[in-house]
C-alpha atoms as a PDB file:
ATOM      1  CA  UNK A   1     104.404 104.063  87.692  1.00  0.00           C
ATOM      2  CA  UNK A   2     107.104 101.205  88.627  1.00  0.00           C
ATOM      3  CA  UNK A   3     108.900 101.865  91.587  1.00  0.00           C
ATOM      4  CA  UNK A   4     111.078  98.618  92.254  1.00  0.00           C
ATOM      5  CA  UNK A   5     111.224  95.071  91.167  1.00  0.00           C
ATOM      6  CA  UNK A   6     109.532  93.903  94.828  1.00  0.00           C
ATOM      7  CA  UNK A   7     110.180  90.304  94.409  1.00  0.00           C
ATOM      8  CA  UNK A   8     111.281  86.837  92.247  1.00  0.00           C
ATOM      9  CA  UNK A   9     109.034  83.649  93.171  1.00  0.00           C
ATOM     10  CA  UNK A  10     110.638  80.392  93.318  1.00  0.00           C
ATOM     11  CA  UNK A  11     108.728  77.008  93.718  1.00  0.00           C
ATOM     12  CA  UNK A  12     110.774  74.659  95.452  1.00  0.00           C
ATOM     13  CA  UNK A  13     111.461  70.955  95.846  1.00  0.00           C
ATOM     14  CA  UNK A  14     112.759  70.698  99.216  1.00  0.00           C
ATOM     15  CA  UNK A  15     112.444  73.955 101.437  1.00  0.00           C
ATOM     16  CA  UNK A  16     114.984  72.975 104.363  1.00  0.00           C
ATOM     17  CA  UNK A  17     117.308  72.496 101.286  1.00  0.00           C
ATOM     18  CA  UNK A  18     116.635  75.735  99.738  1.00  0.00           C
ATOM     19  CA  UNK A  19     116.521  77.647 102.961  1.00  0.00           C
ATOM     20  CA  UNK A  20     120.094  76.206 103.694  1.00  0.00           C
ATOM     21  CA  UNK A  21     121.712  77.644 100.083  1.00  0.00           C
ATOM     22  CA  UNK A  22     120.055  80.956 100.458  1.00  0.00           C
ATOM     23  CA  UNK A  23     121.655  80.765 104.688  1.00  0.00           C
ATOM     24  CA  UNK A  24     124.762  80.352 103.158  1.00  0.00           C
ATOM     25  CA  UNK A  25     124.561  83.981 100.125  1.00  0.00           C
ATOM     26  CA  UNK A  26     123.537  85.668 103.634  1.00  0.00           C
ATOM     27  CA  UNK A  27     119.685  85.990 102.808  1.00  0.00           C
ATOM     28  CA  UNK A  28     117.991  84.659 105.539  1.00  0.00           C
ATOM     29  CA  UNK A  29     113.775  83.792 105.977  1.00  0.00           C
ATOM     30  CA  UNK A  30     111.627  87.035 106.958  1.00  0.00           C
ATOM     31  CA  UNK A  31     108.324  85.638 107.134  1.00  0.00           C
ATOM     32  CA  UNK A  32     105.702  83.252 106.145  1.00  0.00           C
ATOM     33  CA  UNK A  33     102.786  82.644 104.630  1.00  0.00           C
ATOM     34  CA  UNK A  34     100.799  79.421 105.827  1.00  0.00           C
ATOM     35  CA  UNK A  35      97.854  77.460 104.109  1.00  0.00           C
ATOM     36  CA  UNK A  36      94.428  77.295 105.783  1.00  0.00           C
ATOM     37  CA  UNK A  37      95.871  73.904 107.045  1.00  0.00           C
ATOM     38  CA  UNK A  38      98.929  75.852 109.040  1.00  0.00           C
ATOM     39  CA  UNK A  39     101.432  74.152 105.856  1.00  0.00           C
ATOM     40  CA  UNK A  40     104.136  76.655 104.558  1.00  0.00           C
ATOM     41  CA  UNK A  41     102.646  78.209 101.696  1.00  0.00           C
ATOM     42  CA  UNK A  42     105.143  81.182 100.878  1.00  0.00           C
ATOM     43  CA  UNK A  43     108.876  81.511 102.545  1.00  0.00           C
ATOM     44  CA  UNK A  44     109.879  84.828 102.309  1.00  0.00           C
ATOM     45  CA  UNK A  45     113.455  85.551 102.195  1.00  0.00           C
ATOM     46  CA  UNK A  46     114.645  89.571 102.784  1.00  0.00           C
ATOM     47  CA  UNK A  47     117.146  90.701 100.131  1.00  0.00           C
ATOM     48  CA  UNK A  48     117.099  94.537 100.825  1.00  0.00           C
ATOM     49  CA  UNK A  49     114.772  96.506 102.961  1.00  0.00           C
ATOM     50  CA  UNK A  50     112.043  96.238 100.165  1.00  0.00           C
ATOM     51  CA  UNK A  51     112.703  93.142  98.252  1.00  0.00           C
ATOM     52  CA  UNK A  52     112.411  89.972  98.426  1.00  0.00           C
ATOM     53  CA  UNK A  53     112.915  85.803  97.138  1.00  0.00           C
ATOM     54  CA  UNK A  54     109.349  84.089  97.790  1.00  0.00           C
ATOM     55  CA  UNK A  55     109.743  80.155  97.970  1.00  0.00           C
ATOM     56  CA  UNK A  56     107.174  78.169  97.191  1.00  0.00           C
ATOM     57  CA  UNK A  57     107.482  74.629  98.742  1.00  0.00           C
ATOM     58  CA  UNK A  58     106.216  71.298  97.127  1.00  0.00           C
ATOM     59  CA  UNK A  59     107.422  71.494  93.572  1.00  0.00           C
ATOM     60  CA  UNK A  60     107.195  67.751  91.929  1.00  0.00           C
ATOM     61  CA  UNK A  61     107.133  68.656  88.193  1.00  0.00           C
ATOM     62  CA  UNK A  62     110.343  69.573  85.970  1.00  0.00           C
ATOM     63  CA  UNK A  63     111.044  72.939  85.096  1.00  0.00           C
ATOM     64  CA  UNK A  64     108.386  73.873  83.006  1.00  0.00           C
ATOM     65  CA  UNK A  65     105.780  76.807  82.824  1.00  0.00           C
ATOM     66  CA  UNK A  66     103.325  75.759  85.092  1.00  0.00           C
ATOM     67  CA  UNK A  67     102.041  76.699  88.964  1.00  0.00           C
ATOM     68  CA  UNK A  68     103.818  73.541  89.823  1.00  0.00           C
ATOM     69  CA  UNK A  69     106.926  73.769  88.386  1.00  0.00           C
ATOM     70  CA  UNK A  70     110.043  73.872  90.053  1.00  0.00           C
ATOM     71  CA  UNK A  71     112.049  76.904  89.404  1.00  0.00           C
ATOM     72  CA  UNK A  72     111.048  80.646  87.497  1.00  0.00           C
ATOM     73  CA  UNK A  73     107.429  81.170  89.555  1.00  0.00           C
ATOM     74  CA  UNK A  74     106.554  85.111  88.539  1.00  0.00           C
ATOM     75  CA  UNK A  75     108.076  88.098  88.835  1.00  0.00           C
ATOM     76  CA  UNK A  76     106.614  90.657  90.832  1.00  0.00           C
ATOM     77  CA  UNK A  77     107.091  94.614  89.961  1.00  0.00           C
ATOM     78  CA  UNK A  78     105.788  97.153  92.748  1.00  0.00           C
ATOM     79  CA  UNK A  79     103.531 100.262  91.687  1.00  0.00           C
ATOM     80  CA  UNK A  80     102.332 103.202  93.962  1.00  0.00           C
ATOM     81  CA  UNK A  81      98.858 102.934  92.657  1.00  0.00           C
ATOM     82  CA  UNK A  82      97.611  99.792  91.140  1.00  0.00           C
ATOM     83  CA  UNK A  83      94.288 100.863  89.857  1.00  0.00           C
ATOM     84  CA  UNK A  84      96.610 103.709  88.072  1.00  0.00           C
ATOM     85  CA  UNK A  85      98.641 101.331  86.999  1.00  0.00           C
ATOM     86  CA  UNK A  86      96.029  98.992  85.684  1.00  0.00           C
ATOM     87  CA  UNK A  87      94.259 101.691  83.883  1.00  0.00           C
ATOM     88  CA  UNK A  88      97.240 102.502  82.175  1.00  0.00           C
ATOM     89  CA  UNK A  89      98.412  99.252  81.125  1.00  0.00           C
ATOM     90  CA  UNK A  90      95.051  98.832  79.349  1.00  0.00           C
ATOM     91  CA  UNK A  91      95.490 102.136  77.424  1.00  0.00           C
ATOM     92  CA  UNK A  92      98.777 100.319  76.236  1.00  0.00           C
ATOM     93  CA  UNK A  93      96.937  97.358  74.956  1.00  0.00           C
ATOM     94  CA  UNK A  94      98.485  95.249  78.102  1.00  0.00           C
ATOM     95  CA  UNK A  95      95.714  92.478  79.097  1.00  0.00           C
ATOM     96  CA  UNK A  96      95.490  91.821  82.923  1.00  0.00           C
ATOM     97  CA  UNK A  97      95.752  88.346  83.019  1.00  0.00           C
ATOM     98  CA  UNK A  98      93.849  88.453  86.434  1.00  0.00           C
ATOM     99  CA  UNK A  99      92.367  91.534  87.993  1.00  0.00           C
ATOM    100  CA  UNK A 100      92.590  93.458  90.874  1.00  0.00           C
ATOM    101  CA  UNK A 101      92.037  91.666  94.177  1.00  0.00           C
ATOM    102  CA  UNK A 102      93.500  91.889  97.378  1.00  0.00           C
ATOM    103  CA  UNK A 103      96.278  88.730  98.383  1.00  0.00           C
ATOM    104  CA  UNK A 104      96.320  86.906 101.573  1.00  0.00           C
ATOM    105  CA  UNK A 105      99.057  89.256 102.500  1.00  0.00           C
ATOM    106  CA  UNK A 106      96.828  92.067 102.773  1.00  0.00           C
ATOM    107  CA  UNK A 107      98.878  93.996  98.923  1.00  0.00           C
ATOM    108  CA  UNK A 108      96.096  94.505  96.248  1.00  0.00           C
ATOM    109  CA  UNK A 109      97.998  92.531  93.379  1.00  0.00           C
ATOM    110  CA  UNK A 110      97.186  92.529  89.401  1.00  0.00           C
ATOM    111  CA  UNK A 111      98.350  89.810  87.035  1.00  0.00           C
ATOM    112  CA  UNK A 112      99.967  89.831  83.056  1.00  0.00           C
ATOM    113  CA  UNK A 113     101.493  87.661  81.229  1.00  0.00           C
ATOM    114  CA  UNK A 114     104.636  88.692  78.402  1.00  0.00           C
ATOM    115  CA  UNK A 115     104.912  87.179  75.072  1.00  0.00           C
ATOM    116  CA  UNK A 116     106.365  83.852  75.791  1.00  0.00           C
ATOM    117  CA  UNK A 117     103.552  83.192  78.598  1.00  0.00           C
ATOM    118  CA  UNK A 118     105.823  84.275  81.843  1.00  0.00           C
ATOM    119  CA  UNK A 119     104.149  85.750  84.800  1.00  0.00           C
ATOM    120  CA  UNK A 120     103.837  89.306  85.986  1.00  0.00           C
ATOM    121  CA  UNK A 121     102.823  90.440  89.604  1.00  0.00           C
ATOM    122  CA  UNK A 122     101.546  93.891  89.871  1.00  0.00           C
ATOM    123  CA  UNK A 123     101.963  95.021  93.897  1.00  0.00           C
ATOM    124  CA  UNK A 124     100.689  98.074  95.467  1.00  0.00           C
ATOM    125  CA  UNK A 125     102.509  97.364  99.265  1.00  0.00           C
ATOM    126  CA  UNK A 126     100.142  97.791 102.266  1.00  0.00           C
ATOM    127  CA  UNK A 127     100.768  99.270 104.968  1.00  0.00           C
ATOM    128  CA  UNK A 128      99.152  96.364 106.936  1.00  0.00           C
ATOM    129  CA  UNK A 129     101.300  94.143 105.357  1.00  0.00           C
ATOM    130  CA  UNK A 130     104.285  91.631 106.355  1.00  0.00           C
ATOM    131  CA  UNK A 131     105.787  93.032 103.742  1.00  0.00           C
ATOM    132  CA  UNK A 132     105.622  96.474 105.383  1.00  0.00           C
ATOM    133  CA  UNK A 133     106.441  95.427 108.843  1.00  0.00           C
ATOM    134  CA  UNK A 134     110.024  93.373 107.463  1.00  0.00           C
ATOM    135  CA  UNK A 135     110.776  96.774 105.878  1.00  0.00           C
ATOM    136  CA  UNK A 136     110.660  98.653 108.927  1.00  0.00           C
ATOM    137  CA  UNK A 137     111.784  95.595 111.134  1.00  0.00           C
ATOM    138  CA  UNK A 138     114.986  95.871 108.652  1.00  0.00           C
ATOM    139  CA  UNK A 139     115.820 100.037 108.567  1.00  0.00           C
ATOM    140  CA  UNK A 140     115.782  99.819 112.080  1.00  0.00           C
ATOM    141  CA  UNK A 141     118.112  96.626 112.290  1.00  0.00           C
ATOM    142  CA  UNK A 142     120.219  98.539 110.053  1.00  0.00           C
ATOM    143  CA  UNK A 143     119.701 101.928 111.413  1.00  0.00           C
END
């Protein structure tokens, strides 16, 4: 059902400043997302082939559980088949937090929520996707 843990979600203070730190571990900015107003809305930063660190600029609250808290955003785990996947998380009792629906990077995505309230991205990668075309940009950087 789970094929890979696809991505970790960051939201960010200052995004030149994070970009820098991650420059320096070697992981270096794939892609972006923008905002309907052509803002950064999403930094993606390639770890692997696959995976990825998404940074979400304009954090201004503490570290806290909330969509504007700097620090732990979601974690995201892949799945082949997301209505599958769905379907059998519901046999298990799992509640989708929010239901299928397709993400402005063209990956159908699914939402939970554990215990303790953190988030949980369900992924089913398109082949239309940025994600997609960084994975194929990267095997054949690396052969």
């Amino acid at each position: 059902m789970i094929t890979q843990l696809a991505h970790t979600a960051y939201r960010v203070r200052d995004l030149d400043a994070s970009l820098a730190f991650y420059a320096k571990l070697g992981i270096s900015e794939a892609f972006r997302l923008n905002q309907d107003d052509g803002s950064p809305w999403i930094v993606y930063l390639q770890i692997t082939r696959d995976q990825f660190l998404e940074l979400f600029p304009g954090a201004t609250q503490p570290i806290e559980s909330t969509w504007e808290s700097i620090g732990y955003h979601h974690f995201c785990l892949q799945v082949d088949d997301l209505e599958a996947a769905v379907a059998e998380l519901v046999s298990r009792n799992v509640t989708i937090d929010r239901a299928i629906s397709m993400g402005k990077d063209n990956n159908l995505q699914a939402w939970i929520v554990d215990p303790d309230g953190n988030r949980i991205e369900l992924m089913q990668i398109s082949p239309e996707s940025p994600q997609a075309a960084a994975g194929a940009a990267y095997r054949s950087k690396i052969g």
